[in-house]
N, C-alpha and C. Protein backbone atom coordinates (compact mmCIF):
# COMPACT_ATOMS: atom_id res chain seq x y z
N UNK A 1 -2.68 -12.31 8.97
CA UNK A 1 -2.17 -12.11 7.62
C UNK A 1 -3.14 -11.24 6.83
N UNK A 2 -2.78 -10.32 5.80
CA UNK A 2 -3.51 -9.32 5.40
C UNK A 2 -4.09 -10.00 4.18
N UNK A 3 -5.34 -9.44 3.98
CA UNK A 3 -6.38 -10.32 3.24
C UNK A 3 -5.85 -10.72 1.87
N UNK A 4 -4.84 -10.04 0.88
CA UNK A 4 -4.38 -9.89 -0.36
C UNK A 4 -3.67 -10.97 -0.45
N UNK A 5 -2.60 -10.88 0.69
CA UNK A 5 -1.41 -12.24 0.47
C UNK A 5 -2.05 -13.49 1.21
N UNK A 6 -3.21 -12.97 1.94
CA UNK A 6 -3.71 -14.92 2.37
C UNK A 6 -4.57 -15.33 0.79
N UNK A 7 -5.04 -14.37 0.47
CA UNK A 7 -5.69 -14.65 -1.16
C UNK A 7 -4.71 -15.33 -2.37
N UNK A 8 -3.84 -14.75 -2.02
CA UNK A 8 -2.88 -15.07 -3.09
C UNK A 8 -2.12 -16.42 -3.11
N UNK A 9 -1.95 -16.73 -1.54
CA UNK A 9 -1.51 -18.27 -0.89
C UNK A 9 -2.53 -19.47 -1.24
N UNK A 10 -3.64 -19.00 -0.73
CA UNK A 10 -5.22 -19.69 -1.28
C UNK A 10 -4.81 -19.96 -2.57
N UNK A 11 -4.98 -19.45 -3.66
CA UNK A 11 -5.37 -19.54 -4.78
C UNK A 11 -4.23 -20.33 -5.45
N UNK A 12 -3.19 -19.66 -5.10
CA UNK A 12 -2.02 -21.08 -5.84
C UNK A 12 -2.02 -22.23 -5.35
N UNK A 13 -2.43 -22.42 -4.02
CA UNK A 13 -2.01 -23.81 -3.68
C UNK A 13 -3.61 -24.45 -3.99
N UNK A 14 -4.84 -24.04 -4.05
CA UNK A 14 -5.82 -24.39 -4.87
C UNK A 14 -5.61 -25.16 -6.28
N UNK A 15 -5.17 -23.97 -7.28
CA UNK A 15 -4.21 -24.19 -8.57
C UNK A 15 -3.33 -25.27 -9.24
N UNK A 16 -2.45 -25.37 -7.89
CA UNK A 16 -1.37 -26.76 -7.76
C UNK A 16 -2.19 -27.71 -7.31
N UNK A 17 -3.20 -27.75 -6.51
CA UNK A 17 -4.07 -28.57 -5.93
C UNK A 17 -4.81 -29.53 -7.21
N UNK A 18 -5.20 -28.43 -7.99
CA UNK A 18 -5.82 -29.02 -9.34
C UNK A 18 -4.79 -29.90 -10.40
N UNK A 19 -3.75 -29.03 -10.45
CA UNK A 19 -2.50 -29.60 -11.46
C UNK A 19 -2.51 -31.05 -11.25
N UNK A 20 -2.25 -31.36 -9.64
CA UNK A 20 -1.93 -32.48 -9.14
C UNK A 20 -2.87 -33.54 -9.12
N UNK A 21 -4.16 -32.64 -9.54
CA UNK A 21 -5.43 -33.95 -9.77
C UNK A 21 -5.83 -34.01 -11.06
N UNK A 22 -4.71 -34.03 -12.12
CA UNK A 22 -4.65 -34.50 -13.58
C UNK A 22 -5.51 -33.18 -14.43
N UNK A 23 -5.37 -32.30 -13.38
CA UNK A 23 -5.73 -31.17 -15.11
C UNK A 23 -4.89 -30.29 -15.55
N UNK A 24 -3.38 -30.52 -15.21
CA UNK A 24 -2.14 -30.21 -15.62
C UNK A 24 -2.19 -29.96 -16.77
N UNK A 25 -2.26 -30.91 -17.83
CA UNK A 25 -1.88 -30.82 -19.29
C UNK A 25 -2.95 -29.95 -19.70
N UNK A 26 -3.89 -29.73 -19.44
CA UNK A 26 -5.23 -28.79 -19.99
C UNK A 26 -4.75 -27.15 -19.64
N UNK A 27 -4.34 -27.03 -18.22
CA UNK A 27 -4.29 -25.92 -17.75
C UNK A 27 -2.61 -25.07 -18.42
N UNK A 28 -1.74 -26.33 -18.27
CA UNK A 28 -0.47 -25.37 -18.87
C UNK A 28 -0.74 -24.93 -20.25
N UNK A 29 -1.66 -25.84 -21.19
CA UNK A 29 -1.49 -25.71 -22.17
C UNK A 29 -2.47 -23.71 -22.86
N UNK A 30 -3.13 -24.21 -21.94
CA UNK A 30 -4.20 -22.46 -21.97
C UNK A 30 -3.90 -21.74 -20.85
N UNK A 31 -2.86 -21.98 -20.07
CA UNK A 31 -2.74 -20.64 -18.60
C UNK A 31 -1.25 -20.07 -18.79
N UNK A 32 -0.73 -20.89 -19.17
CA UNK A 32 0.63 -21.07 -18.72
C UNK A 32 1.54 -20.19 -19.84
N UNK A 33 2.33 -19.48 -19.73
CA UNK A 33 2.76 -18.19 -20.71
C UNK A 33 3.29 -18.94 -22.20
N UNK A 34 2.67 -18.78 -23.55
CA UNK A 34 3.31 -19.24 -24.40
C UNK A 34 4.54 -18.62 -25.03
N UNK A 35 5.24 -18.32 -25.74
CA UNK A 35 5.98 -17.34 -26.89
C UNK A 35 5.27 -17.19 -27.57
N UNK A 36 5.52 -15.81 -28.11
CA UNK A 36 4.88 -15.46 -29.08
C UNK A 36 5.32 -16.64 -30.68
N UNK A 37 4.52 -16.72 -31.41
CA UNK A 37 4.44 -17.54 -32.62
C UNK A 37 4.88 -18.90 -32.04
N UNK A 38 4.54 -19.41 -30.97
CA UNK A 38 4.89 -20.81 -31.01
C UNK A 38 2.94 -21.86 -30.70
N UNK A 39 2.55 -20.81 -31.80
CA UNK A 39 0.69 -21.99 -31.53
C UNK A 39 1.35 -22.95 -32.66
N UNK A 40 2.76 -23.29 -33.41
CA UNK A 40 2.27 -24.23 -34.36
C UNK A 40 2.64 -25.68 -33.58
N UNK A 41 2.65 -25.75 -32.11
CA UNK A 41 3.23 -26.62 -31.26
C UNK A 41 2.03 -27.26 -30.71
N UNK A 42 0.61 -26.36 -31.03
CA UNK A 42 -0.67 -27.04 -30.29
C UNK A 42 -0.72 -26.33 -29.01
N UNK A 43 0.11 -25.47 -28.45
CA UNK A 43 -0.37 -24.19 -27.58
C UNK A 43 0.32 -22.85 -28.73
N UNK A 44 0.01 -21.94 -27.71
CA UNK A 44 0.26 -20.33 -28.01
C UNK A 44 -0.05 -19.26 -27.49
N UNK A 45 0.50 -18.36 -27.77
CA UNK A 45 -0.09 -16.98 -26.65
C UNK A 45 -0.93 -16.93 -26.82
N UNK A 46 -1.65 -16.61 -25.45
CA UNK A 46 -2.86 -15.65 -25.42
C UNK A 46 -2.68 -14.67 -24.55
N UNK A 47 -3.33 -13.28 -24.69
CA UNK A 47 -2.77 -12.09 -23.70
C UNK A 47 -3.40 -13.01 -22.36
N UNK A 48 -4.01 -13.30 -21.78
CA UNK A 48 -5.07 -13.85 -20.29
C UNK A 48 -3.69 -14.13 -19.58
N UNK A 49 -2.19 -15.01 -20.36
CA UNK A 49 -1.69 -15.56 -20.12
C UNK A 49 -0.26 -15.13 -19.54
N UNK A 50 -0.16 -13.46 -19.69
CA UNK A 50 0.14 -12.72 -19.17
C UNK A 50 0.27 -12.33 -17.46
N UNK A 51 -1.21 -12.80 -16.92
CA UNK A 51 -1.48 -13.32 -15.75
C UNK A 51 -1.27 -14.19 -15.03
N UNK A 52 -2.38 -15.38 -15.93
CA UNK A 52 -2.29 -16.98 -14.86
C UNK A 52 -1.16 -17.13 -15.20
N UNK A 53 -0.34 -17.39 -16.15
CA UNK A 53 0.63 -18.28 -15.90
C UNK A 53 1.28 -17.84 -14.51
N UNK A 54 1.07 -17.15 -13.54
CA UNK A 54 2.07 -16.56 -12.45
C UNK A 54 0.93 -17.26 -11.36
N UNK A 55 -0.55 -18.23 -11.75
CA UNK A 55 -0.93 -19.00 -10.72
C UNK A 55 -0.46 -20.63 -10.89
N UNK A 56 0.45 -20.98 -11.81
CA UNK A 56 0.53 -22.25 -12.18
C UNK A 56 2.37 -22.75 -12.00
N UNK A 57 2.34 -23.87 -11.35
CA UNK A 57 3.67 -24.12 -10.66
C UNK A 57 4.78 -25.64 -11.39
N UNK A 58 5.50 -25.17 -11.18
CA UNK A 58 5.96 -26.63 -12.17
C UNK A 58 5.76 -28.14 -11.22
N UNK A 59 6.78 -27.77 -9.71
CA UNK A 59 6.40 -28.73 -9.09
C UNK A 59 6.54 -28.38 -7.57
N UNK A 60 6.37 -29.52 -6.50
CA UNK A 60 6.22 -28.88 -4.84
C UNK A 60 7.11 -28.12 -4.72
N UNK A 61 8.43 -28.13 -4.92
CA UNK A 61 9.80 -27.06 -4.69
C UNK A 61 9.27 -25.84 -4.90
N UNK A 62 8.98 -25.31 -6.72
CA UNK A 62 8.73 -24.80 -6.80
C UNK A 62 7.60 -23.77 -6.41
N UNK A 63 6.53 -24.28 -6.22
CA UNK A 63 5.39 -23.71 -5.38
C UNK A 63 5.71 -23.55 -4.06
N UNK A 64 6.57 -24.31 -3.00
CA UNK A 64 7.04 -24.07 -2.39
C UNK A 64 7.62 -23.09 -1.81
N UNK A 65 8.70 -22.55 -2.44
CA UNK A 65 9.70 -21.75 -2.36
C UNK A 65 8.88 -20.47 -2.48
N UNK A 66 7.84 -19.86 -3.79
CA UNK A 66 6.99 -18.72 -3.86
C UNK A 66 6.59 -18.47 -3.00
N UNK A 67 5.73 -19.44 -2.60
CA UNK A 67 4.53 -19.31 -1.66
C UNK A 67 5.24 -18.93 -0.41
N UNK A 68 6.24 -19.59 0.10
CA UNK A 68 7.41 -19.20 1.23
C UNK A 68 7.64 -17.72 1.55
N UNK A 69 8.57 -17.30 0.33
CA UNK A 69 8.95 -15.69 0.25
C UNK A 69 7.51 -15.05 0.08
N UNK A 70 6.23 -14.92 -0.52
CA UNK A 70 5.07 -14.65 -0.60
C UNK A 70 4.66 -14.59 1.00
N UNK A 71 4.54 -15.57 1.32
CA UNK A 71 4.25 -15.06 3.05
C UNK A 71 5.26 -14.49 3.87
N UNK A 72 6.80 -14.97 3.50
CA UNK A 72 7.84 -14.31 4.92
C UNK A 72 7.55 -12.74 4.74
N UNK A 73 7.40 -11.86 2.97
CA UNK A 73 7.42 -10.82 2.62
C UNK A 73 6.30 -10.27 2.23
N UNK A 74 5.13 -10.79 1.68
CA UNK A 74 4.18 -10.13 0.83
C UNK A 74 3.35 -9.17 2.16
N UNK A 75 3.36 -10.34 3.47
CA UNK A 75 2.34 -9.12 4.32
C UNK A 75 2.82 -7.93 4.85
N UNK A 76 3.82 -7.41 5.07
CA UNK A 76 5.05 -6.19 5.56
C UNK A 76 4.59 -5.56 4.43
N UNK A 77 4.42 -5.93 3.16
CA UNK A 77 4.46 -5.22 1.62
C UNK A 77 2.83 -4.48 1.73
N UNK A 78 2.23 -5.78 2.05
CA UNK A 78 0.65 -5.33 1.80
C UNK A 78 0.28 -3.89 2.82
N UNK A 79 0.69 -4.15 4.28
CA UNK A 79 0.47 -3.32 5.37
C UNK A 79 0.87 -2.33 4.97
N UNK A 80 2.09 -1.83 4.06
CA UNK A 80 2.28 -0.38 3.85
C UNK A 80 1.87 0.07 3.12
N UNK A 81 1.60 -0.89 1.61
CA UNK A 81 1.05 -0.28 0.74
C UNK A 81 -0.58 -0.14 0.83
N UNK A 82 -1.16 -1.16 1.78
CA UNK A 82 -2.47 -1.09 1.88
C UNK A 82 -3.01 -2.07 0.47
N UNK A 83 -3.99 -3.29 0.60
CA UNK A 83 -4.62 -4.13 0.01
C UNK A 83 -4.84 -3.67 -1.26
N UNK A 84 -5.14 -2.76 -1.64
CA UNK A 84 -5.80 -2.42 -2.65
C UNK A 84 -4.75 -2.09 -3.74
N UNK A 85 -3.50 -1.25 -3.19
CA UNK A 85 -2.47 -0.65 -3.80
C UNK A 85 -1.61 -2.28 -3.96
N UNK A 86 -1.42 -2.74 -3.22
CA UNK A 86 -0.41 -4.10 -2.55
C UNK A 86 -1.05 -4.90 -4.20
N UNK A 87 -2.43 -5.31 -4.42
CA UNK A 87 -2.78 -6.20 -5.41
C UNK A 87 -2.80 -5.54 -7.04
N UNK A 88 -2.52 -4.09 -6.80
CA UNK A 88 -2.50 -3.74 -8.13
C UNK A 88 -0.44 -3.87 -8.43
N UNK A 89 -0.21 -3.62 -7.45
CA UNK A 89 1.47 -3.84 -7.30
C UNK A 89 1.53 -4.88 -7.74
N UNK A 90 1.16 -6.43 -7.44
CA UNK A 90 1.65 -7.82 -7.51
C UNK A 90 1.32 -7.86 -9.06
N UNK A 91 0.26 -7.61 -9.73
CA UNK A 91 -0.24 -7.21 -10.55
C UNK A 91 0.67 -6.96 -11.72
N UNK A 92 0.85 -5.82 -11.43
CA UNK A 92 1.61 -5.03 -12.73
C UNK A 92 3.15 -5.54 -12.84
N UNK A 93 3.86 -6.37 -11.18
CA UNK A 93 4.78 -7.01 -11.24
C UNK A 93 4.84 -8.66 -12.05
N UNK A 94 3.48 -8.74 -11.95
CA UNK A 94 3.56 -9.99 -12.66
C UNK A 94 3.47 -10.25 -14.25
N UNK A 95 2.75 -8.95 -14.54
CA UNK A 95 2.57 -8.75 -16.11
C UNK A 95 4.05 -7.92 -16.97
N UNK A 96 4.76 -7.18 -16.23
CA UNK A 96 5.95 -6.78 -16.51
C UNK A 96 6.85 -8.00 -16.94
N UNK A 97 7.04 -8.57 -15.68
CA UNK A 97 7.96 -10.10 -15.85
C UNK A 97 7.26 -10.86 -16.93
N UNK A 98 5.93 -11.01 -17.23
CA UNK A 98 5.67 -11.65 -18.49
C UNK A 98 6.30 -11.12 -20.03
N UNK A 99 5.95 -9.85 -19.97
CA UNK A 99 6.60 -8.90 -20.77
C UNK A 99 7.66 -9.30 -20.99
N UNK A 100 8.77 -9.45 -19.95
CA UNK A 100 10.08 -8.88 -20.22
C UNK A 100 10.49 -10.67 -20.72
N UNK A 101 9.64 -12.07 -20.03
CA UNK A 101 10.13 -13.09 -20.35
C UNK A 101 9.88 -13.55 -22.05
N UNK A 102 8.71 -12.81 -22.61
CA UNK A 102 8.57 -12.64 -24.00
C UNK A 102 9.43 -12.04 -24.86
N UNK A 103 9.61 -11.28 -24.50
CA UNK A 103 10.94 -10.52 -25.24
C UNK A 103 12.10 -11.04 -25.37
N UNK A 104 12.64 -11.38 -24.12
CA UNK A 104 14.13 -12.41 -24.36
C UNK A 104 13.80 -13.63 -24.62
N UNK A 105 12.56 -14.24 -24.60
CA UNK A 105 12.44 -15.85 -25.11
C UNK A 105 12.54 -15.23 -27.06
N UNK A 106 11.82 -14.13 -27.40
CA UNK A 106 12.17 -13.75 -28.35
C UNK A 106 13.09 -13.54 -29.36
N UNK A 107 14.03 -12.93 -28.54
CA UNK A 107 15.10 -12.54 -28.97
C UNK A 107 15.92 -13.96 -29.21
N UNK A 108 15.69 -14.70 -28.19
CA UNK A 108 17.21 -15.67 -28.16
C UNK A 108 16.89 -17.10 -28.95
N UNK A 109 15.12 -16.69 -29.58
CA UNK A 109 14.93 -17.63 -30.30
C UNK A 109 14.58 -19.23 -29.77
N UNK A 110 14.72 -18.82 -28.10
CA UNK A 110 14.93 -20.68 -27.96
C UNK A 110 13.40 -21.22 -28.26
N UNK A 111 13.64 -22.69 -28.23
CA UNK A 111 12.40 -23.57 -28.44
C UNK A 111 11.15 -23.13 -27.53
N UNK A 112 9.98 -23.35 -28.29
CA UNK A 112 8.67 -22.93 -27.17
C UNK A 112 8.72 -23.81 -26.68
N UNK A 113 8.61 -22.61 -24.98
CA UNK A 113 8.90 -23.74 -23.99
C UNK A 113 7.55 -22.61 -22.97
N UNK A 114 6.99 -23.22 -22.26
CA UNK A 114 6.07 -22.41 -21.49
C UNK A 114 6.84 -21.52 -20.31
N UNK A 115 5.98 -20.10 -19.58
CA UNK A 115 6.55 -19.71 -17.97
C UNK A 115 5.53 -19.98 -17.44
N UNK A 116 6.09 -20.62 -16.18
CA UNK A 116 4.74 -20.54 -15.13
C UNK A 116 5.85 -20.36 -13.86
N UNK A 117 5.25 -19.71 -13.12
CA UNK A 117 5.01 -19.76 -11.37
C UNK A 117 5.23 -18.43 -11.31
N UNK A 118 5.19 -17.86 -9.78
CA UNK A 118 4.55 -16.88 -9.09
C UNK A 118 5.58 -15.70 -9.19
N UNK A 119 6.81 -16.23 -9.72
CA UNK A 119 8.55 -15.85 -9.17
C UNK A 119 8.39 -14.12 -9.19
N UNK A 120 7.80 -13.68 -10.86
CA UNK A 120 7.95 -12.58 -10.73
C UNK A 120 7.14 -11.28 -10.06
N UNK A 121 6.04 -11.83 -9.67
CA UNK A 121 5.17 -11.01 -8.77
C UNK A 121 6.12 -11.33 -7.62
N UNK A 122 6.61 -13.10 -6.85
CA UNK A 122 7.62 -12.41 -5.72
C UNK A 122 8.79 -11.44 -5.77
N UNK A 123 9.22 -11.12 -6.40
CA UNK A 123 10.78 -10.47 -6.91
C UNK A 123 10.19 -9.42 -6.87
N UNK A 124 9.06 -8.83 -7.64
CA UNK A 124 8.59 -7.27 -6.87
C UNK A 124 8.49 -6.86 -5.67
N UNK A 125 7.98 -8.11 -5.04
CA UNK A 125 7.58 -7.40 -3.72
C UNK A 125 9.09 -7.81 -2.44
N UNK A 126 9.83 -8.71 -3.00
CA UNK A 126 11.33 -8.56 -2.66
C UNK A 126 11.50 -7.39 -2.83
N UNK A 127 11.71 -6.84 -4.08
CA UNK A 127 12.21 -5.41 -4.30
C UNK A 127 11.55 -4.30 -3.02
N UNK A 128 10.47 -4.44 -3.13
CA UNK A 128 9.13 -3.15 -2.24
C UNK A 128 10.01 -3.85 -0.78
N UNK A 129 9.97 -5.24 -0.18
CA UNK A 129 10.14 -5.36 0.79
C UNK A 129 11.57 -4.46 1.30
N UNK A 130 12.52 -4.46 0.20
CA UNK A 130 13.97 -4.05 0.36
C UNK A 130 13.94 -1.88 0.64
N UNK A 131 13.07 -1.86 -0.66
CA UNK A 131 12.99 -0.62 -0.74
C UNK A 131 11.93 0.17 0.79
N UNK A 132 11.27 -0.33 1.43
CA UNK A 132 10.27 0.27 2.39
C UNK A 132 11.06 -0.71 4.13
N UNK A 133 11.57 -1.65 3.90
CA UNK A 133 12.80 -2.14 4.85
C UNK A 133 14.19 -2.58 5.16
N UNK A 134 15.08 -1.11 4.64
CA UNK A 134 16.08 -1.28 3.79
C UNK A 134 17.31 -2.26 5.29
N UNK A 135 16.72 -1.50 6.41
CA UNK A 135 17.43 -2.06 7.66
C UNK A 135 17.29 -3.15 8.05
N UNK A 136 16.18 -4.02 7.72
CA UNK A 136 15.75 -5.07 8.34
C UNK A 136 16.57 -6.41 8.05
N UNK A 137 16.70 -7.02 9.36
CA UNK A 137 17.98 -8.05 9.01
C UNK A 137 17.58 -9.60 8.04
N UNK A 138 17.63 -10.05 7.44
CA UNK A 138 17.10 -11.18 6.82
C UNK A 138 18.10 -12.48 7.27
N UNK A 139 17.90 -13.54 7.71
CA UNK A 139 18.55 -14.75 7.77
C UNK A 139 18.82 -15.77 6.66
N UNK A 140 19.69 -16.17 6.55
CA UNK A 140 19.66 -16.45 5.02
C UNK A 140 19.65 -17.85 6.02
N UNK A 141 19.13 -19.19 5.31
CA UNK A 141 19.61 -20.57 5.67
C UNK A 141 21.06 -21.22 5.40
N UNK A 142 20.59 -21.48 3.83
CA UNK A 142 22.09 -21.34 3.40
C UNK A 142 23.18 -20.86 2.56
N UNK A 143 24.28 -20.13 2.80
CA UNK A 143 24.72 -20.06 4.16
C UNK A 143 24.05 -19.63 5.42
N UNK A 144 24.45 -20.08 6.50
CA UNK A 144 23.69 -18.64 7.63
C UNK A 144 24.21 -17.63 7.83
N UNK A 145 23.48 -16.89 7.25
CA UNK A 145 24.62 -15.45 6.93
C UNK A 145 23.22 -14.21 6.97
N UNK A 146 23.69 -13.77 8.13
CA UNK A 146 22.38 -12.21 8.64
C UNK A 146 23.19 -11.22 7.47
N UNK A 147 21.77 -10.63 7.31
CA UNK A 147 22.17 -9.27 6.20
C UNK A 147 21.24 -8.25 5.89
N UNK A 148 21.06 -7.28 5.95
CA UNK A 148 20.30 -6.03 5.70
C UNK A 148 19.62 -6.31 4.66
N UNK A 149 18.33 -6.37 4.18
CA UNK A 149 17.63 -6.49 3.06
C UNK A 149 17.88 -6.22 1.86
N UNK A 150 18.30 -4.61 2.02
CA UNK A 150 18.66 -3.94 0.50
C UNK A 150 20.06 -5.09 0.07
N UNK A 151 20.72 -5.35 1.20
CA UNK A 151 21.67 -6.11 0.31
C UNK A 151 21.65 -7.26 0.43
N UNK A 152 20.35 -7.93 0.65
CA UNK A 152 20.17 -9.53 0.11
C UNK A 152 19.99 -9.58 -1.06
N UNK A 153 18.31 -8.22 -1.07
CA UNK A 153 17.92 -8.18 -2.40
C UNK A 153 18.54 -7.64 -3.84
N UNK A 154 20.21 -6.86 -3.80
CA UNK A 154 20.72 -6.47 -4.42
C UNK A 154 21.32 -7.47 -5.00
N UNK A 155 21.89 -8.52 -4.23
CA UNK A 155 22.92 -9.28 -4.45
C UNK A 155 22.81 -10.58 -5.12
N UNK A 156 21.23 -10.64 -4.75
CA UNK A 156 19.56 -11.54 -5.92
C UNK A 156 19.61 -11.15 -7.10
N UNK A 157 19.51 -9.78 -7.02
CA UNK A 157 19.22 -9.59 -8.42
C UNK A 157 20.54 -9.41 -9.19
N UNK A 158 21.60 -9.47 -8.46
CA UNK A 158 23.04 -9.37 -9.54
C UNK A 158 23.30 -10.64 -9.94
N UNK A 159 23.05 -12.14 -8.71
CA UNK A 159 23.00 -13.51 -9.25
C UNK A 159 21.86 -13.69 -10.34
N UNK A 160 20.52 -13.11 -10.28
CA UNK A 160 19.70 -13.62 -10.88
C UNK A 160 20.23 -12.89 -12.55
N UNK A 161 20.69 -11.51 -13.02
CA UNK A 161 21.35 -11.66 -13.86
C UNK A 161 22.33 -12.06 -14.61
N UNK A 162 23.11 -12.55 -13.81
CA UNK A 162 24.64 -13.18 -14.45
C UNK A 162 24.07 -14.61 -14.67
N UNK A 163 23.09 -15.42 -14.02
CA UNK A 163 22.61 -16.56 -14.10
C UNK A 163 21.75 -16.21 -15.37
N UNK A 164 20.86 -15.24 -15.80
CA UNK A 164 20.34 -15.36 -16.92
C UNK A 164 21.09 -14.81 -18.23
N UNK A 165 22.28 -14.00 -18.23
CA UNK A 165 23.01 -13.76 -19.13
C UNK A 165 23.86 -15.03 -19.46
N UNK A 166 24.34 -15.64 -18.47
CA UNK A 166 25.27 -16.95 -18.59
C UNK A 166 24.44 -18.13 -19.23
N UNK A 167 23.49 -18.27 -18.42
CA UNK A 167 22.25 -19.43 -19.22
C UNK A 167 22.73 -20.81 -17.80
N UNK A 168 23.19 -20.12 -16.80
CA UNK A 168 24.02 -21.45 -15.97
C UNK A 168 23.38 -22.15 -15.05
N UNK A 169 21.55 -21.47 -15.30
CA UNK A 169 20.51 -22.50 -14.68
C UNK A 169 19.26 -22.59 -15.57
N UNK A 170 19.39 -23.51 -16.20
CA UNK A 170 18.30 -23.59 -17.35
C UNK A 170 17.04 -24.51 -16.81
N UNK A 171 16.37 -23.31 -17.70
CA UNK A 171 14.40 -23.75 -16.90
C UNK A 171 14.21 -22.44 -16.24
N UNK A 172 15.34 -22.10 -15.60
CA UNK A 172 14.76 -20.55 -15.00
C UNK A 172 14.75 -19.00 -15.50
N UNK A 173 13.42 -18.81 -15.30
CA UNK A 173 12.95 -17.89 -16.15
C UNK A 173 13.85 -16.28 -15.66
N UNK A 174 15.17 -16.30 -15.44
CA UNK A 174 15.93 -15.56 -14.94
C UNK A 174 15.24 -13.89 -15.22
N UNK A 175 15.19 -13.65 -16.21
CA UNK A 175 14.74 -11.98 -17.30
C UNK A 175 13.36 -11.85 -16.51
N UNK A 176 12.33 -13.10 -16.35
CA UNK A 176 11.32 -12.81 -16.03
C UNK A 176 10.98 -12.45 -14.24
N UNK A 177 11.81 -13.15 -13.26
CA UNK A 177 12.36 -12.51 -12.04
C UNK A 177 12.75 -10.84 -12.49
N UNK A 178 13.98 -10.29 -12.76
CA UNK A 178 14.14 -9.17 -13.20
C UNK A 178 12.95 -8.71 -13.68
N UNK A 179 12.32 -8.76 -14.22
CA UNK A 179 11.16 -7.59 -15.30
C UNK A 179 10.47 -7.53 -13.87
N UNK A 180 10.00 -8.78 -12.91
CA UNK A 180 9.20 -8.38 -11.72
C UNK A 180 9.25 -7.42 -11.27
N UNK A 181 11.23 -7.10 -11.05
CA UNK A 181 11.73 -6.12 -10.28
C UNK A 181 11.61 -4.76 -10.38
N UNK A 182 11.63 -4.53 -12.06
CA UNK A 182 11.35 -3.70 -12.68
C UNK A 182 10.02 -3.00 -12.05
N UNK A 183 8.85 -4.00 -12.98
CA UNK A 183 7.63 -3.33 -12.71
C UNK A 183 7.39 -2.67 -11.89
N UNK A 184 8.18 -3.40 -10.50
CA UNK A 184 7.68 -2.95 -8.96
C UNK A 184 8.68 -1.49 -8.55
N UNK A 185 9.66 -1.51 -9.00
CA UNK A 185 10.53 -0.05 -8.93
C UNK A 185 9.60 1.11 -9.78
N UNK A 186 9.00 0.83 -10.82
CA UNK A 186 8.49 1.92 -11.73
C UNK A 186 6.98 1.95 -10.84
N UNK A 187 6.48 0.94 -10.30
CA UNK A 187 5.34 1.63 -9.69
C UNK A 187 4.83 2.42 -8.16
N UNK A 188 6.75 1.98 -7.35
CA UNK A 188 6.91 2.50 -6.61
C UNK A 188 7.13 3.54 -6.66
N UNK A 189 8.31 4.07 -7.77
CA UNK A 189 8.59 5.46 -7.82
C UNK A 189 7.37 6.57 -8.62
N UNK A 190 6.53 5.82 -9.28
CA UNK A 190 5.30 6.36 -9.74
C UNK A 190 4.75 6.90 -8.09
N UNK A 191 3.88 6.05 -7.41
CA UNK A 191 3.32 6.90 -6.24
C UNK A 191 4.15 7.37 -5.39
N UNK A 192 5.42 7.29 -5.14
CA UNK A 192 6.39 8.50 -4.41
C UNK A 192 5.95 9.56 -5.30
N UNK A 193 6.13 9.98 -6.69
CA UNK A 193 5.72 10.93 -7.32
C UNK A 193 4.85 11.65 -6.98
N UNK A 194 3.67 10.67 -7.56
CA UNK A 194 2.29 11.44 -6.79
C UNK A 194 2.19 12.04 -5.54
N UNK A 195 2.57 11.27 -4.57
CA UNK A 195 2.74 11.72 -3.30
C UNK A 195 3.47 13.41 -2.98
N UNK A 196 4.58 12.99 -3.88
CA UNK A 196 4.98 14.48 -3.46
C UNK A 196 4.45 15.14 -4.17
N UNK A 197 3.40 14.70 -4.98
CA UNK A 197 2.89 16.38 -6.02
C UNK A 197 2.49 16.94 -6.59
């Protein structure tokens, strides 16, 4: 496994490791993404939070499931892009999705409520995995249903919007998956750029 995504496996399940030995309430309250103007709750933004909150997990499912797609996909991602490029990628995918989950927690006004977990740094590198292995067959569990990448990952991100326009799974940070996606398309097509020129 390439050194970036065994780092990245390390460190969350470290993270959750801690949560689970009672420093939960300390850590969501300073890691974990606030809204903007919601410190009169006894948390609040801080930019840092932009980051960690994408090392902090709600519960085993959840850490679970990241850490899962993080290894089936992140090392295929790392090997092409190479370690260095691969961690500034996860990176800018994870601070995008913070971005973009601030803005619509913004907009729609709801109650401060914290983001945490890894989702939108994975959803970038879903995206990179789709975009650099558009042929590659993916197995879905359930259903069992084989399918070409580009159109697992297309068909993700059309559920993951109608699920966040609808509101028809609440708790999930739907906008903030998407913004992942984002980041990781604009920094892909950034070094295709360069590349050619």
């Amino acid at each position: 496994m390439p050194p970036v995504t065994r780092s990245l496996l390390i460190i969350n399940a470290l993270v959750y490791l801690l949560q689970m030995l009672g420093a939960n309430d300390v850590l969501i309250v300073q890691f974990a993404l606030w809204p903007l103007g919601s410190s009169s709750i006894g948390a609040g933004f801080n930019p840092w939070q932009l980051l960690t909150y994408a090392f902090l997990h709600g519960n085993i499912a959840h850490i679970g499931l990241n850490m899962l797609a993080l290894w089936m996909f992140g090392a295929d991602v790392e090997r092409t892009l190479g370690s260095r490029r691969f961690i500034v990628y996860y990176t800018v995918c994870v601070v995008v999705a913070g971005v973009f989950q601030l803005v619509v927690a913004g907009v729609a006004g709801a109650e401060p409520y914290p983001t945490l977990g890894a989702s939108g740094g994975v959803f970038g590198i879903l995206l990179a995995f789709a975009m650099f292995y558009p042929r590659r067959i993916i197995m879905l569990i359930f259903p069992p249903i084989p399918m070409p990448a580009w159109l697992f990952v297309s068909l993700y991100a059309v559920i993951e919007l109608v699920q966040g326009v609808t509101g028809t799974q609440e708790g999930v940070a739907h906008f903030a998956h998407l913004g992942g996606m984002v980041g990781g398309w604009i920094m892909i097509q950034r070094w295709r750029a360069q590349a050619r020129g």
